[in-house]
N, C-alpha and C. Protein backbone atom coordinates (compact mmCIF):
# COMPACT_ATOMS: atom_id res chain seq x y z
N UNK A 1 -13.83 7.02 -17.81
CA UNK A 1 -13.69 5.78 -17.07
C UNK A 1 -14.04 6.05 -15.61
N UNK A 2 -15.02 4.97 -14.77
CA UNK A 2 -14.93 5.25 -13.75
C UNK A 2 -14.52 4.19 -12.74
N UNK A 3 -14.42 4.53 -11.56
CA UNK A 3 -13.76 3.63 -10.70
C UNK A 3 -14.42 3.47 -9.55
N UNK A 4 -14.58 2.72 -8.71
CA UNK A 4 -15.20 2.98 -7.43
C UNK A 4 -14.52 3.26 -6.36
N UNK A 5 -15.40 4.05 -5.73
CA UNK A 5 -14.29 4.54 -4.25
C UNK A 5 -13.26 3.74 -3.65
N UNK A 6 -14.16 2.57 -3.00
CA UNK A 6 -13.13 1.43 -2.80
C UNK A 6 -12.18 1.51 -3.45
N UNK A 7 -12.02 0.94 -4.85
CA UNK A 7 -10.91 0.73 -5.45
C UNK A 7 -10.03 1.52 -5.40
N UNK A 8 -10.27 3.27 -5.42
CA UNK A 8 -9.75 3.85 -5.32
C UNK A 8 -8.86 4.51 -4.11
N UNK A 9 -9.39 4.15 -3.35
CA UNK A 9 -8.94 4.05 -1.44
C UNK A 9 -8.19 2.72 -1.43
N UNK A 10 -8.15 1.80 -1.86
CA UNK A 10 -7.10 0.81 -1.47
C UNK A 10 -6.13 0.79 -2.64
N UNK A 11 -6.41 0.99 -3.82
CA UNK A 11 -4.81 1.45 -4.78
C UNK A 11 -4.06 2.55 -4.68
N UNK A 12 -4.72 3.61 -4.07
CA UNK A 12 -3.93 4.96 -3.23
C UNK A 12 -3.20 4.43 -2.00
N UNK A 13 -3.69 3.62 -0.93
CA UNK A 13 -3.51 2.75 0.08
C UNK A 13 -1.47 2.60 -0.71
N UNK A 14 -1.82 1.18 -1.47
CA UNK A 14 -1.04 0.71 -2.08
C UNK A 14 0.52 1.36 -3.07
N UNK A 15 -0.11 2.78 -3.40
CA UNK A 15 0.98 3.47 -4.30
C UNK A 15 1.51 4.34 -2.82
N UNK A 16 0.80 5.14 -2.23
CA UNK A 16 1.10 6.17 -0.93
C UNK A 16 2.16 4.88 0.00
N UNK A 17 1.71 4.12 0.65
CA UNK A 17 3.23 2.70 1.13
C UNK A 17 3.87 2.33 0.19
N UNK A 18 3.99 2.39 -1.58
CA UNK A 18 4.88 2.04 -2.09
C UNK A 18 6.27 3.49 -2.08
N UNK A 19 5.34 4.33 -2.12
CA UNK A 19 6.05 5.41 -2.36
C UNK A 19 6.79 6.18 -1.37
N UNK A 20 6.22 5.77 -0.54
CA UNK A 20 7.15 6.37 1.25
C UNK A 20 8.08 5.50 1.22
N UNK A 21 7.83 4.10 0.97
CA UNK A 21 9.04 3.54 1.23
C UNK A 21 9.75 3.53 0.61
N UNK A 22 9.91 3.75 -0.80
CA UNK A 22 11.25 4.27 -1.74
C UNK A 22 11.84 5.21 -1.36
N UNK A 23 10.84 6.46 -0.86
CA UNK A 23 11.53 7.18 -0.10
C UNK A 23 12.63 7.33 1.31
N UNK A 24 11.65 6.23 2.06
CA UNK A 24 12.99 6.19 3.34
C UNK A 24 14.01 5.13 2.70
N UNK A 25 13.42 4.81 1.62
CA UNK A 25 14.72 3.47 0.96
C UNK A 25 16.29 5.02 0.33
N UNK A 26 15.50 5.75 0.12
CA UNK A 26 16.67 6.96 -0.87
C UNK A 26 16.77 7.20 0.31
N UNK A 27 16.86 7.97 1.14
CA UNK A 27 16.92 8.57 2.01
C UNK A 27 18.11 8.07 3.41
N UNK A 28 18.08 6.72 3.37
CA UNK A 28 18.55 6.11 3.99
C UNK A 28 19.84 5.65 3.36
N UNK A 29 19.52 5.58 2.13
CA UNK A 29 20.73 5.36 1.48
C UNK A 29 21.82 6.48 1.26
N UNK A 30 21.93 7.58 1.73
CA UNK A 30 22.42 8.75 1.16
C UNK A 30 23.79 8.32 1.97
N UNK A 31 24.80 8.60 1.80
CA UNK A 31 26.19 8.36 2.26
C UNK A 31 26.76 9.32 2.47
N UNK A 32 27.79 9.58 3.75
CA UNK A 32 28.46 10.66 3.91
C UNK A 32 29.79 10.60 2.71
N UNK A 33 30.23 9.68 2.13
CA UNK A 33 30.81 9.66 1.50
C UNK A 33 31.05 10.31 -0.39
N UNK A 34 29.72 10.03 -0.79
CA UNK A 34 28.81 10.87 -1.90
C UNK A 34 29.44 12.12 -1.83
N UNK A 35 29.67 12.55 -3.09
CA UNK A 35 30.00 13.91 -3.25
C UNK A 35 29.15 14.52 -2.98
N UNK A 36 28.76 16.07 -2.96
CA UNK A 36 27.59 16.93 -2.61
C UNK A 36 26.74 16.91 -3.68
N UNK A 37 27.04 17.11 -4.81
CA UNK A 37 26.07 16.99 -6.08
C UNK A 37 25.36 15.67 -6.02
N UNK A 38 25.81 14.59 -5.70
CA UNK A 38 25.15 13.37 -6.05
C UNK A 38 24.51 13.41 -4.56
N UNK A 39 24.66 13.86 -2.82
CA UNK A 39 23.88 13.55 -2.43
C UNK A 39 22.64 14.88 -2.36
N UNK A 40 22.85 16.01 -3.12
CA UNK A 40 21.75 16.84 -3.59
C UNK A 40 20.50 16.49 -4.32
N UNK A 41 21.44 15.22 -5.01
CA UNK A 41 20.40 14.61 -5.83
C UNK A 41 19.57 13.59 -5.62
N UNK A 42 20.36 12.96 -4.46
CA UNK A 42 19.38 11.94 -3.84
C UNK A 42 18.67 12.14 -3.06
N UNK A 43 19.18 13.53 -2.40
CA UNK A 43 17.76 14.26 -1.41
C UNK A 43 16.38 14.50 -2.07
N UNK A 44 16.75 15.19 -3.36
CA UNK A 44 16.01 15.66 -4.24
C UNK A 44 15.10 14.57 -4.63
N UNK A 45 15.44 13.48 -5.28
CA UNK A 45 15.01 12.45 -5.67
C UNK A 45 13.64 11.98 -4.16
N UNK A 46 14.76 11.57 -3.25
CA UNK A 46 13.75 11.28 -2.34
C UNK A 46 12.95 11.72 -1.68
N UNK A 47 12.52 13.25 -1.64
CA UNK A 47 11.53 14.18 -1.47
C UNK A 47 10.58 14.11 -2.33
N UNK A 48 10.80 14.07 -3.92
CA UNK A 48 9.75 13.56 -4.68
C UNK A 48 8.92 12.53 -4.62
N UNK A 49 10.12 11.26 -4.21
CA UNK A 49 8.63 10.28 -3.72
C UNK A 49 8.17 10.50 -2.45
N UNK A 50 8.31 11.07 -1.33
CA UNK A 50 7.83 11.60 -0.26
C UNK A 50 6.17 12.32 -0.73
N UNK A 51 6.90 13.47 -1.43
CA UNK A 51 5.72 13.94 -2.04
C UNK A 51 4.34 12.88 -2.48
N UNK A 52 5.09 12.40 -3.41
CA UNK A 52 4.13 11.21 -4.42
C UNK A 52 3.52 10.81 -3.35
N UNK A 53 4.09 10.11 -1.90
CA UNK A 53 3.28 9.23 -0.84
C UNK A 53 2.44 9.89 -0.52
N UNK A 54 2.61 11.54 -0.18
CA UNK A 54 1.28 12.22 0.29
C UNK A 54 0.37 12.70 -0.58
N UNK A 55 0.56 12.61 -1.77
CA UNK A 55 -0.46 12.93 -2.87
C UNK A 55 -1.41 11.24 -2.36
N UNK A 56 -0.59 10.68 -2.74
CA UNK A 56 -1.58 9.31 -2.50
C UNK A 56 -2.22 9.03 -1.29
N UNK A 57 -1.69 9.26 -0.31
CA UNK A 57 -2.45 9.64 1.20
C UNK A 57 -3.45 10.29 1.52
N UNK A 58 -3.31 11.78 0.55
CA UNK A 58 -4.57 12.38 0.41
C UNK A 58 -5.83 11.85 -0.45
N UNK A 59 -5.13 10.60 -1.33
CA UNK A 59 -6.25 10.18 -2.59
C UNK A 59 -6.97 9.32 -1.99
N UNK A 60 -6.40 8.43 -0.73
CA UNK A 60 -6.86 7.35 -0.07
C UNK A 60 -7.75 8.22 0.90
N UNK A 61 -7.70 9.50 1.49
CA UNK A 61 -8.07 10.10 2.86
C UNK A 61 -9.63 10.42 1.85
N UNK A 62 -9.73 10.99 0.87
CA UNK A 62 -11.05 11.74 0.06
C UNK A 62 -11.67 10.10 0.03
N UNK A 63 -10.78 9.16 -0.87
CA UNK A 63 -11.81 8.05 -1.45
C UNK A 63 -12.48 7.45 0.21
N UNK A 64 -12.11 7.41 1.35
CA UNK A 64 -12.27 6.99 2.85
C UNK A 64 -13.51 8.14 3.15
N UNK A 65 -13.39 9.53 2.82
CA UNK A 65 -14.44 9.98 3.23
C UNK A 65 -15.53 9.80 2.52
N UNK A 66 -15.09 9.54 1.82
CA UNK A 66 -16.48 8.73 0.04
C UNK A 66 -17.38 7.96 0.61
N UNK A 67 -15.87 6.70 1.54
CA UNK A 67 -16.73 5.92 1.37
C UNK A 67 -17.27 5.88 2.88
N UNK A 68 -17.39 6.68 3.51
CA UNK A 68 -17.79 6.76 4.71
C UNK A 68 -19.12 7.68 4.77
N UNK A 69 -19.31 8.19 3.98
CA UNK A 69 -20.75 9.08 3.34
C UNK A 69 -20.60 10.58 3.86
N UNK A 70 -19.24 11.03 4.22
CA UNK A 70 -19.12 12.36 4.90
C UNK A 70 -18.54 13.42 3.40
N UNK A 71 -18.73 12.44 2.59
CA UNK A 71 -18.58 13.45 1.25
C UNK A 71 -19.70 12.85 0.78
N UNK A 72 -20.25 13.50 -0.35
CA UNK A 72 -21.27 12.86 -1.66
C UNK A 72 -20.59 12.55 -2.75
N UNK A 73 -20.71 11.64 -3.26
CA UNK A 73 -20.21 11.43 -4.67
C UNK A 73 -21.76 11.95 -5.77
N UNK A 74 -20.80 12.61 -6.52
CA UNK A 74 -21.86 13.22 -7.52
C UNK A 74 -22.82 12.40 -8.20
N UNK A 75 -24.23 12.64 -8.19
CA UNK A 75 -24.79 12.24 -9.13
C UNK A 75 -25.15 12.35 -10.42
N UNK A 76 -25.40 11.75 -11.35
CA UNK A 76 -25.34 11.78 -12.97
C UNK A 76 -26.46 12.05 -12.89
């Protein structure tokens, strides 16, 4: 299946801001009150989508150099 850069630079766009912000959404939510195990786990939790945002940041940064012609997209 293929996709075009575009598309692929603005649905990375779209998952990378969905995914940071779940993250400062966990993150923000953590309570001093939370036992330590449960807020271990919500750290945990919210580092993963942290992560996820910069995987997608980087997917949007490649499909941007795509489409800016400072990469080649392969030819068939």
């Amino acid at each position: 299946m293929k996709i075009s850069a575009q598309f692929a630079f603005w649905a990375s766009v779209v998952f990378a801001i969905a995914c940071i912000a779940y993250a400062g959404f966990g993150f923000s939510s953590i309570d001093a009150s939370m036992s330590e195990s449960a807020r271990d786990d919500s750290r945990g939790y919210a580092w993963f989508w942290l992560f996820m945002g910069a995987i997608g940041s980087a997917t949007a940064l490649v499909s941007w150099l795509m489409l800016s012609g400072r990469i080649r997209m392969p030819e068939e």
